[in-house]
Protein backbone atom coordinates (compact mmCIF):
# COMPACT_ATOMS: atom_id res chain seq x y z
CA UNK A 1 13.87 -13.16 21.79
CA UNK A 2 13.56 -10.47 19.15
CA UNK A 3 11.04 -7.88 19.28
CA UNK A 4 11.03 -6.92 15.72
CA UNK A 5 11.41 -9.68 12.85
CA UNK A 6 12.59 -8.22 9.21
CA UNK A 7 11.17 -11.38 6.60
CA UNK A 8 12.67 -11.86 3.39
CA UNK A 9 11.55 -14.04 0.45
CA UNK A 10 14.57 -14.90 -2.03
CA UNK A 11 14.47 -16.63 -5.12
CA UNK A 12 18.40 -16.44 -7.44
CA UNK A 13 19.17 -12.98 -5.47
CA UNK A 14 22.71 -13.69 -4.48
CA UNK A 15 23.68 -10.62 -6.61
CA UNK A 16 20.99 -8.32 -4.46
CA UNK A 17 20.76 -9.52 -1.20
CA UNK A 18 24.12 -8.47 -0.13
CA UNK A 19 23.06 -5.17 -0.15
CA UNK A 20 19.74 -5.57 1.23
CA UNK A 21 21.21 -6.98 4.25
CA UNK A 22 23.89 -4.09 4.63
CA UNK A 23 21.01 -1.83 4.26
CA UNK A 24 19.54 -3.67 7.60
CA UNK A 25 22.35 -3.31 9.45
CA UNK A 26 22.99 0.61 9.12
CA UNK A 27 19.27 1.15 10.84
CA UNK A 28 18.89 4.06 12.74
CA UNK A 29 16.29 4.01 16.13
CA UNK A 30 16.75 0.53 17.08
CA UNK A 31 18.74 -1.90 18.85
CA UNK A 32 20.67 -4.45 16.66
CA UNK A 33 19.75 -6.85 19.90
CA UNK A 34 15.71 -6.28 18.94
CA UNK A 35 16.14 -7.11 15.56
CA UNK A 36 15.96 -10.67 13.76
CA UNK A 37 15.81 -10.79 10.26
CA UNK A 38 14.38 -13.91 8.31
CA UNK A 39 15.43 -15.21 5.00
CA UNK A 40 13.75 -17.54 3.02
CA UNK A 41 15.11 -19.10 0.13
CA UNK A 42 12.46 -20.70 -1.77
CA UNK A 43 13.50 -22.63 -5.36
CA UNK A 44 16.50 -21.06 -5.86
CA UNK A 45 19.13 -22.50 -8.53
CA UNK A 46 21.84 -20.29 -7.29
CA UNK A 47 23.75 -20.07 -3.50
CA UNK A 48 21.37 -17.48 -1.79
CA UNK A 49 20.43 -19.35 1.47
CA UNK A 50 24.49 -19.89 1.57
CA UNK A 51 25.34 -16.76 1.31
CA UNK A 52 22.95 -15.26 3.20
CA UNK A 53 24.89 -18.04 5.81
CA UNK A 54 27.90 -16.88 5.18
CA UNK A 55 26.91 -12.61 5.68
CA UNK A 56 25.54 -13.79 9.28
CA UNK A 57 28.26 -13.19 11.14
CA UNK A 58 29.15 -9.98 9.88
CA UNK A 59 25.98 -8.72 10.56
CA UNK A 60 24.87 -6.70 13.69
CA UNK A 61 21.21 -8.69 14.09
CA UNK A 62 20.50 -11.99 14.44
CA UNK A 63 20.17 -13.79 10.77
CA UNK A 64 18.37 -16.66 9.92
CA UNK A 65 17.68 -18.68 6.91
CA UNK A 66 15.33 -20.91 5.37
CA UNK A 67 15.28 -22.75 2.38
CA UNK A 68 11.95 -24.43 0.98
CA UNK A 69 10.90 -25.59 -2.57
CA UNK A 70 7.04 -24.12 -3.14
CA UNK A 71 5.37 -26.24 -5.69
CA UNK A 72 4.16 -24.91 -9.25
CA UNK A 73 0.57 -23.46 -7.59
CA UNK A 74 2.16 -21.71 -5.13
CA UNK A 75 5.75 -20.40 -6.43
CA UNK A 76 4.81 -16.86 -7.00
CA UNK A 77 5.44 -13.78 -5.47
CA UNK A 78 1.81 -14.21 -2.94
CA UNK A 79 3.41 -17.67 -1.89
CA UNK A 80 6.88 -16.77 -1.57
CA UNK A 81 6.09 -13.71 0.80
CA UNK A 82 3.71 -16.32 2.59
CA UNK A 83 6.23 -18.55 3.44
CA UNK A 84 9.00 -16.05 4.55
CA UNK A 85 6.29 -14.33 6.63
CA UNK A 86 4.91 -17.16 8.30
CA UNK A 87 8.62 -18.79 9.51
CA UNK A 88 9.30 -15.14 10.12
CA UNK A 89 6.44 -15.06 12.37
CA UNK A 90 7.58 -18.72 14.10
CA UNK A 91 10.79 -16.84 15.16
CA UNK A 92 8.75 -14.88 18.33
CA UNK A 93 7.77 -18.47 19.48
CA UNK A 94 4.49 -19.76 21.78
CA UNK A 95 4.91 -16.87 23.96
CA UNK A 96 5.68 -13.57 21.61
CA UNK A 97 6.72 -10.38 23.36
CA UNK A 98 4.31 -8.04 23.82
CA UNK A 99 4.36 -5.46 20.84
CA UNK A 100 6.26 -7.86 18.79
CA UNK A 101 6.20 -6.48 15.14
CA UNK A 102 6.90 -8.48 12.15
CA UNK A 103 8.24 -6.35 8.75
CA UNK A 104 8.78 -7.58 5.08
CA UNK A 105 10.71 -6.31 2.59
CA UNK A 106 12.58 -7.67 -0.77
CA UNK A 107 15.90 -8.95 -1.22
CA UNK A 108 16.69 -6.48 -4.13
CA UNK A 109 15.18 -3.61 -2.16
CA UNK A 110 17.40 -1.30 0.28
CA UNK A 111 15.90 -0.05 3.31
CA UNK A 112 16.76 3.87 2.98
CA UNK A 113 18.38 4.69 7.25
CA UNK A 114 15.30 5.85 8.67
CA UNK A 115 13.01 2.64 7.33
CA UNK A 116 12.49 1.03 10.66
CA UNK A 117 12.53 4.36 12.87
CA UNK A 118 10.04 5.54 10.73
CA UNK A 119 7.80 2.70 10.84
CA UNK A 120 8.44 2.73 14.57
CA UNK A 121 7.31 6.31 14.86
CA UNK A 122 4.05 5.34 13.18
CA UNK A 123 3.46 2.30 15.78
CA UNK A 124 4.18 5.41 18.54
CA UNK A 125 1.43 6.98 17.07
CA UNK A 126 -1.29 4.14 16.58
CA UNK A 127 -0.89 2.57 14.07
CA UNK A 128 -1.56 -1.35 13.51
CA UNK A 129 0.17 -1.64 10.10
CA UNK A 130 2.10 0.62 8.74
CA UNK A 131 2.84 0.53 4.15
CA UNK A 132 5.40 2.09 3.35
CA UNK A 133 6.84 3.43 -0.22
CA UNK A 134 9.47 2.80 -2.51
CA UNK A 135 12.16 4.88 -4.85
CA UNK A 136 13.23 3.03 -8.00
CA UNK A 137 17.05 2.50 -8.47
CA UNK A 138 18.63 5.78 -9.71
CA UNK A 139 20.81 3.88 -12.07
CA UNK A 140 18.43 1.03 -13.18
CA UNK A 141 15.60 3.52 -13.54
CA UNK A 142 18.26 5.59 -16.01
CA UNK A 143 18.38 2.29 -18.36
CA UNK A 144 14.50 1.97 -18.69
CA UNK A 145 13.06 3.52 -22.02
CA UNK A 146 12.40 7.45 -21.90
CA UNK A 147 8.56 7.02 -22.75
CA UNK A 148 8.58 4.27 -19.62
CA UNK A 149 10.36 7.05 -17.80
CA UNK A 150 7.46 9.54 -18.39
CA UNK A 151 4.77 7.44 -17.98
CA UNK A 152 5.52 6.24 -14.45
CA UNK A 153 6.55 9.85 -13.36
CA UNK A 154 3.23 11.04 -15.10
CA UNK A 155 1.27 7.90 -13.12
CA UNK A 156 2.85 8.67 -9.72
CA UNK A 157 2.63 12.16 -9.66
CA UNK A 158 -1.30 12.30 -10.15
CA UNK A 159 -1.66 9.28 -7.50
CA UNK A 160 0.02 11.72 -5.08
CA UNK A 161 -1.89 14.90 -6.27
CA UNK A 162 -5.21 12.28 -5.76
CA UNK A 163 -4.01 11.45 -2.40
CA UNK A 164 -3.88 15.19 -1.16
CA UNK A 165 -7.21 15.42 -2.41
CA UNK A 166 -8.00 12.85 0.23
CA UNK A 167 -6.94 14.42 2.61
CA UNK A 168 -8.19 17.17 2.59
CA UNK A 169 -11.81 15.89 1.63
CA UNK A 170 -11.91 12.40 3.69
CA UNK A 171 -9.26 13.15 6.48
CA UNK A 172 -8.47 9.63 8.16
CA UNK A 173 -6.95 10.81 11.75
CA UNK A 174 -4.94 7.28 12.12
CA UNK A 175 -3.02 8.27 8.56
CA UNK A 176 -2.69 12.53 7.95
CA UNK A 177 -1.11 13.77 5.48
CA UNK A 178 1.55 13.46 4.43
CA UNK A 179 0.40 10.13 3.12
CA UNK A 180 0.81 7.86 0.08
CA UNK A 181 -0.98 5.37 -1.45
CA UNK A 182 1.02 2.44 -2.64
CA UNK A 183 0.96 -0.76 -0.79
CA UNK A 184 3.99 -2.70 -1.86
CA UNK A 185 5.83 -6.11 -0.81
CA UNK A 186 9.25 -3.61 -0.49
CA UNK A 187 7.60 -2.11 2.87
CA UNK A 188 5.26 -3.80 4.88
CA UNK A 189 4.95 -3.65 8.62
CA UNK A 190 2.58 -4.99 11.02
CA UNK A 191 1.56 -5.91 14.61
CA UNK A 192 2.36 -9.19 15.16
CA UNK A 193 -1.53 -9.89 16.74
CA UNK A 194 -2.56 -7.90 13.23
CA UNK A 195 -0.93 -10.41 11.41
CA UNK A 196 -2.84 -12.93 12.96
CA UNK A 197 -5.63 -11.31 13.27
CA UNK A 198 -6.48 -11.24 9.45
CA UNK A 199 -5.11 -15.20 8.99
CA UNK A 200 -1.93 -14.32 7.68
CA UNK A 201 -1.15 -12.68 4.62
CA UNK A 202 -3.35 -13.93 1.58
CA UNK A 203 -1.90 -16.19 -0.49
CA UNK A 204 -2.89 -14.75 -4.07
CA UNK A 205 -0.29 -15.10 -7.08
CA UNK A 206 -0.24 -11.07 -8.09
CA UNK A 207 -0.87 -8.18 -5.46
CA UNK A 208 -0.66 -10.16 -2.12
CA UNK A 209 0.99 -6.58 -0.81
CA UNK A 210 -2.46 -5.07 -1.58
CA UNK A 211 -4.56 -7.87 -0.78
CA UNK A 212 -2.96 -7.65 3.19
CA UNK A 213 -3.67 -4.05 4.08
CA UNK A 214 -7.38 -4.38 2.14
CA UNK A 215 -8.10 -7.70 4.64
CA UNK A 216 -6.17 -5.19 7.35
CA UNK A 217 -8.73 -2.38 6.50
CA UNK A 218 -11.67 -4.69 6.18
CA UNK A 219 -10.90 -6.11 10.09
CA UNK A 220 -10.92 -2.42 11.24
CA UNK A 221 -7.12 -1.85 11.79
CA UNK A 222 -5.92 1.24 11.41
CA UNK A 223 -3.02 1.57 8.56
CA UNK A 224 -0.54 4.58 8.44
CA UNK A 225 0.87 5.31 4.59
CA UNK A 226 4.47 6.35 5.60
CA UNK A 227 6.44 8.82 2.93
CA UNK A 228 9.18 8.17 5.34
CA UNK A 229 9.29 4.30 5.51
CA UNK A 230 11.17 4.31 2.12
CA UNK A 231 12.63 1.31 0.43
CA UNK A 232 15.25 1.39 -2.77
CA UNK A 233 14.17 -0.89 -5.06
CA UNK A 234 14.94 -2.51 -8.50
CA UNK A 235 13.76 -1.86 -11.87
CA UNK A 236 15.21 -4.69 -13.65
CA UNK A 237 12.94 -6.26 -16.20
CA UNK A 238 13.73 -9.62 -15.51
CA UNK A 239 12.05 -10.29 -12.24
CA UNK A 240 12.35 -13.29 -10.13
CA UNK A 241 8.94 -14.06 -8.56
CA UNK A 242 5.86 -14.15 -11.00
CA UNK A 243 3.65 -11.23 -10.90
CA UNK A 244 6.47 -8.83 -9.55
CA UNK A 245 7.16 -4.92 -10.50
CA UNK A 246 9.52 -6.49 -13.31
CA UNK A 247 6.25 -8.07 -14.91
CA UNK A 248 4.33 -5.29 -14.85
CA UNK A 249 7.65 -3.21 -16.11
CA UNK A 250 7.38 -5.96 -19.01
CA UNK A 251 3.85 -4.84 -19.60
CA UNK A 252 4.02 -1.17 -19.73
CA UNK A 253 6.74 -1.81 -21.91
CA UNK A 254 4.93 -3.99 -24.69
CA UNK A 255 1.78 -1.96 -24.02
CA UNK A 256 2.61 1.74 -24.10
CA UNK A 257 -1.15 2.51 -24.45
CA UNK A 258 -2.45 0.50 -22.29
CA UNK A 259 -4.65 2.30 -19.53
CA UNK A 260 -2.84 4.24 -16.30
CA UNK A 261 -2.67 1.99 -12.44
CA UNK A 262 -6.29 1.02 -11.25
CA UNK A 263 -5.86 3.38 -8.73
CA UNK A 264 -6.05 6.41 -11.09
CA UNK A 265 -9.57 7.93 -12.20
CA UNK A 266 -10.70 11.27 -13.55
CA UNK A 267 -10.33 14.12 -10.99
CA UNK A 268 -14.06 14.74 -10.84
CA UNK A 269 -15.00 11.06 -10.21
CA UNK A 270 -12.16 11.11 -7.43
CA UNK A 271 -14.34 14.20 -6.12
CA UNK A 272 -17.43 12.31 -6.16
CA UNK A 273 -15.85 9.24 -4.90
CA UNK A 274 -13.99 11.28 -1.75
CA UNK A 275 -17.05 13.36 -0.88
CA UNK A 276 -19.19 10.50 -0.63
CA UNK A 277 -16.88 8.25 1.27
CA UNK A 278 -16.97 11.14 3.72
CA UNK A 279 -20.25 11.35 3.83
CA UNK A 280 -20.26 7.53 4.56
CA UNK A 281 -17.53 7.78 6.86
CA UNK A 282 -19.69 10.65 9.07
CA UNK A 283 -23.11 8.09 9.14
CA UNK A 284 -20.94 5.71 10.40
CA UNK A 285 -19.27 6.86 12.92
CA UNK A 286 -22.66 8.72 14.14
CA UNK A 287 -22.28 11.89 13.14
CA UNK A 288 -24.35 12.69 10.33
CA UNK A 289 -25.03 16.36 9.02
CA UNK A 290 -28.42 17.96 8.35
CA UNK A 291 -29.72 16.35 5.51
CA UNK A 292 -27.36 13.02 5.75
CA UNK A 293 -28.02 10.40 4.93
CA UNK A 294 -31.18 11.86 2.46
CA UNK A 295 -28.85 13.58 0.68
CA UNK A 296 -26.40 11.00 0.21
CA UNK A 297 -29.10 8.38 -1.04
CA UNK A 298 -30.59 10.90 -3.77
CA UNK A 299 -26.85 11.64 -5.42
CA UNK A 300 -25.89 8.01 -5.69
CA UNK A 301 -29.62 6.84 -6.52
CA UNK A 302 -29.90 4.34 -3.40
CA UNK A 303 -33.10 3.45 -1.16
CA UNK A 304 -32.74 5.08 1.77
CA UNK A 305 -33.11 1.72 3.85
CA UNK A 306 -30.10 -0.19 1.88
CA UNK A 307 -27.99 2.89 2.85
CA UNK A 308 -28.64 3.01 6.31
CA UNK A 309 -28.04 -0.71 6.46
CA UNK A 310 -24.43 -0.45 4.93
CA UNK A 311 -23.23 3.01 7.29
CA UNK A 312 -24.32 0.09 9.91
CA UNK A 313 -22.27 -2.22 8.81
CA UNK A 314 -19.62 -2.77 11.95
CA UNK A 315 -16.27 -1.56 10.40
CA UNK A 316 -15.87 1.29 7.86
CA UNK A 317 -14.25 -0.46 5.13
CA UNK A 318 -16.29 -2.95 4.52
CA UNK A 319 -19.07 -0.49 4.65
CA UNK A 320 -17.37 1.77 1.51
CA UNK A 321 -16.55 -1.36 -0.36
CA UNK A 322 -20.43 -1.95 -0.26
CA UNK A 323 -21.69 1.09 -0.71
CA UNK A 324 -19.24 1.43 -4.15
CA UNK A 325 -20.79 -2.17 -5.09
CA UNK A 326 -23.87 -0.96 -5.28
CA UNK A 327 -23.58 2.56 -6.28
CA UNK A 328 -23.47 2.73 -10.21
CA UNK A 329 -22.05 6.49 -9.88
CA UNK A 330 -19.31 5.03 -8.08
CA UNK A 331 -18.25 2.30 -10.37
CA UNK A 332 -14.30 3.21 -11.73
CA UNK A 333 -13.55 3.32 -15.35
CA UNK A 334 -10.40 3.05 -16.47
CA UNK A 335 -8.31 6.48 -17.43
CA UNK A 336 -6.38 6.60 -20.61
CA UNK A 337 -2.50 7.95 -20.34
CA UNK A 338 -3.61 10.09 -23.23
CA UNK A 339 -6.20 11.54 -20.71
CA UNK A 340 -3.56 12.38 -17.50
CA UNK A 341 -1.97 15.88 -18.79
CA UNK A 342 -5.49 17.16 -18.98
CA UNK A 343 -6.79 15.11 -15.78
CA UNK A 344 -4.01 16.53 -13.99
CA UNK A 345 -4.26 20.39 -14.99
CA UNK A 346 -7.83 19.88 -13.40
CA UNK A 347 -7.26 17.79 -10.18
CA UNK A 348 -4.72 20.73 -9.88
CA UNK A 349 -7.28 23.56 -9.91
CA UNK A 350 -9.14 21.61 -7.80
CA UNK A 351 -6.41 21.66 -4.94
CA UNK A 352 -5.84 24.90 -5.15
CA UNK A 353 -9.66 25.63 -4.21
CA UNK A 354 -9.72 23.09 -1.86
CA UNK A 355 -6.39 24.29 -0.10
CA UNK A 356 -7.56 28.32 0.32
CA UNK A 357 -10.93 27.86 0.16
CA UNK A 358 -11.80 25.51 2.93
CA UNK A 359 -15.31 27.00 3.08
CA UNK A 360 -15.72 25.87 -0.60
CA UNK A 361 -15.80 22.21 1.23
CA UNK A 362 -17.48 22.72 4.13
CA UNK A 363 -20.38 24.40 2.47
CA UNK A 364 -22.79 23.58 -0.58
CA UNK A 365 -20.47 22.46 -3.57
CA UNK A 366 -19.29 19.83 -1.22
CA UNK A 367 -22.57 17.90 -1.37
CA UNK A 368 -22.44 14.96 -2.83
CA UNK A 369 -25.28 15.65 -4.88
CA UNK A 370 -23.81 19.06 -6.38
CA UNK A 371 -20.90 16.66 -6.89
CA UNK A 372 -22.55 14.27 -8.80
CA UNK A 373 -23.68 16.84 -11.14
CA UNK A 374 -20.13 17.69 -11.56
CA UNK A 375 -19.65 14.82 -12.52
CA UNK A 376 -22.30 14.32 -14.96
CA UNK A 377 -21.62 17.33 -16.70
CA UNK A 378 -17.57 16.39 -16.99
């Protein structure tokens, strides 16, 4: 019985999925015996599932495929990575070994050497799920348009600029830095008793990679970001599964104005939004600073009572998606691309004071009321 299962959903990717399986069997850190990897074939019109067959005995891990047909409602990228996870999941059995860990990736991604070892190493260290990042195709990402080219470097490179931020503001111990933030189908990995812990992964037709690690978070499971648990992946604009990167690809493309990721706000607001999520963080896990939770009330313009009752709350992230629901200050707005040179000369300066001048964070200015005002005046 395997102790690791690698699931696959495939629509028409008999071109890709040769490599993506090659890319599995060069893994470094694990025994080919430990390893099964699942392959689901859902309405395909070419000969994956057959030649996914016909790679298995070539390969050094046990292979096995599926084939289903998921009906119009449910033949998207959320249903897809349902369905390969679930008979991925069947393939431990009644009895499942303990620590049996089921992964996902997709069958026009390649799993860089070090994928599994380094998701390994973050199970070593704690972790119940573990997302990973990706690299776009060298030569695919060379075809795209220049201004696509800019934009996405322009988007990621403030998202990891934000990210230090976090870290150095709101340290999580279960995920130091270096961290990222992406949660993407390409790298997923999770406990097996995770997985069923939070029902499965959620069935939604766009973002079912982000809507696992939030219902992850929400249950109190602690999730590593892993630089190291790297996937290749494609940047072709003609996706397979609805609501994949080639969709959104499509829509940067006819859109070249259209505002940066969701994840991306003015450097000040991330302040804010970091300094009082660790001021949050510290009520709930009991240990509050003079003047918490007072302070924390006046800067976000709460009743004292309704805060209390949300650092209560039994797990954290729950806790921070309330208090942000009910905090006005806290509510995102989108950022303009037109806005990120500037946003990201100042989340620099920021840094570099928060890097050398660790008593600048420990001491007034990192009140979330002096932040507030910050942000006011921005």
């Amino acid at each position: 019985m395997p102790r690791l299962v690698i699931a696959i959903p495939a629509r028409d990717e008999a071109a890709q999925l040769p490599a993506c399986l090659a890319a599995l069997a060069v893994q470094q850190g694990v025994a080919a015996a430990d390893v099964a990897v699942l392959v689901m074939a859902n309405n395909c019109t070419d000969d994956t599932a057959g030649l996914a067959r016909a790679l298995a005995p070539r390969l050094p891990f046990r292979l096995e495929v599926g084939e289903c047909r998921l009906p119009p409602g449910r033949a998207h990228a959320g249903g897809a990575r349902r369905a390969a996870m679930e008979a991925g999941a069947a393939l431990f059995g009644a009895d499942p070994p303990q620590g049996a860990l089921l992964f996902s990736t997709d069958a026009d991604g390649r799993a860089t050497p070090g994928w599994i070892a380094a998701n390994l190493a973050a199970f070593a260290a704690g972790a119940d799920a573990v997302a990973g990042t990706y690299a776009p195709d060298p030569e695919e990402a060379a075809l795209l348009p220049a201004p696509m080219r800019r934009r996405e470097a322009l988007e990621s490179g403030y998202a990891a600029l934000l990210e230090e931020m976090a870290s150095l503001v709101d340290a999580d111990p279960h995920d130091p830095w270096p961290r990222h933030a992406v949660h993407s189908g390409a790298s997923i990995a999770l406990r097996l008793s995770a997985y069923e812990a939070v029902g499965g992964l959620p069935e939604v037709p766009v973002g079912e990679d982000r809507a696992l690690f939030a219902a992850l978070q929400r249950a109190g499971l602690r999730v590593r970001h892993s630089p190291a648990a790297r996937v290749i992946v494609s940047c072709r604009l003609q996706g397979r599964a609805l609501g994949g990167m080639a969709d959104t690809l499509r829509r940067r493309l006819a859109e070249p104005e259209a505002p940066a990721d969701e994840r991306l706000e003015p450097a000040l607001a991330a302040l804010l939004r970091l300094r009082c999520r660790n001021a949050l963080r510290r009520l709930h896990e009991g240990r509050p600073r003079l003047g918490d939770p007072r302070r924390l009330a006046l800067a976000l313009g709460l009743p004292l009572d309704q805060l209390r009752k949300i650092a209560a709350m039994p797990h954290f992230w729950p806790a921070w998606e309330a208090l942000q629901h009910a905090a006005p200050a806290l509510q995102r707005r989108p950022l303009r691309m037109a806005e990120l040179p500037g946003e990201t000369a100042r989340l620099r300066a920021l840094l570099k004071l928060l890097r050398f001048g660790r008593s600048w964070v420990s001491g007034r200015a990192a009140d979330p009321a002096d932040s507030a005002a910050c942000a006011a005046e921005a």
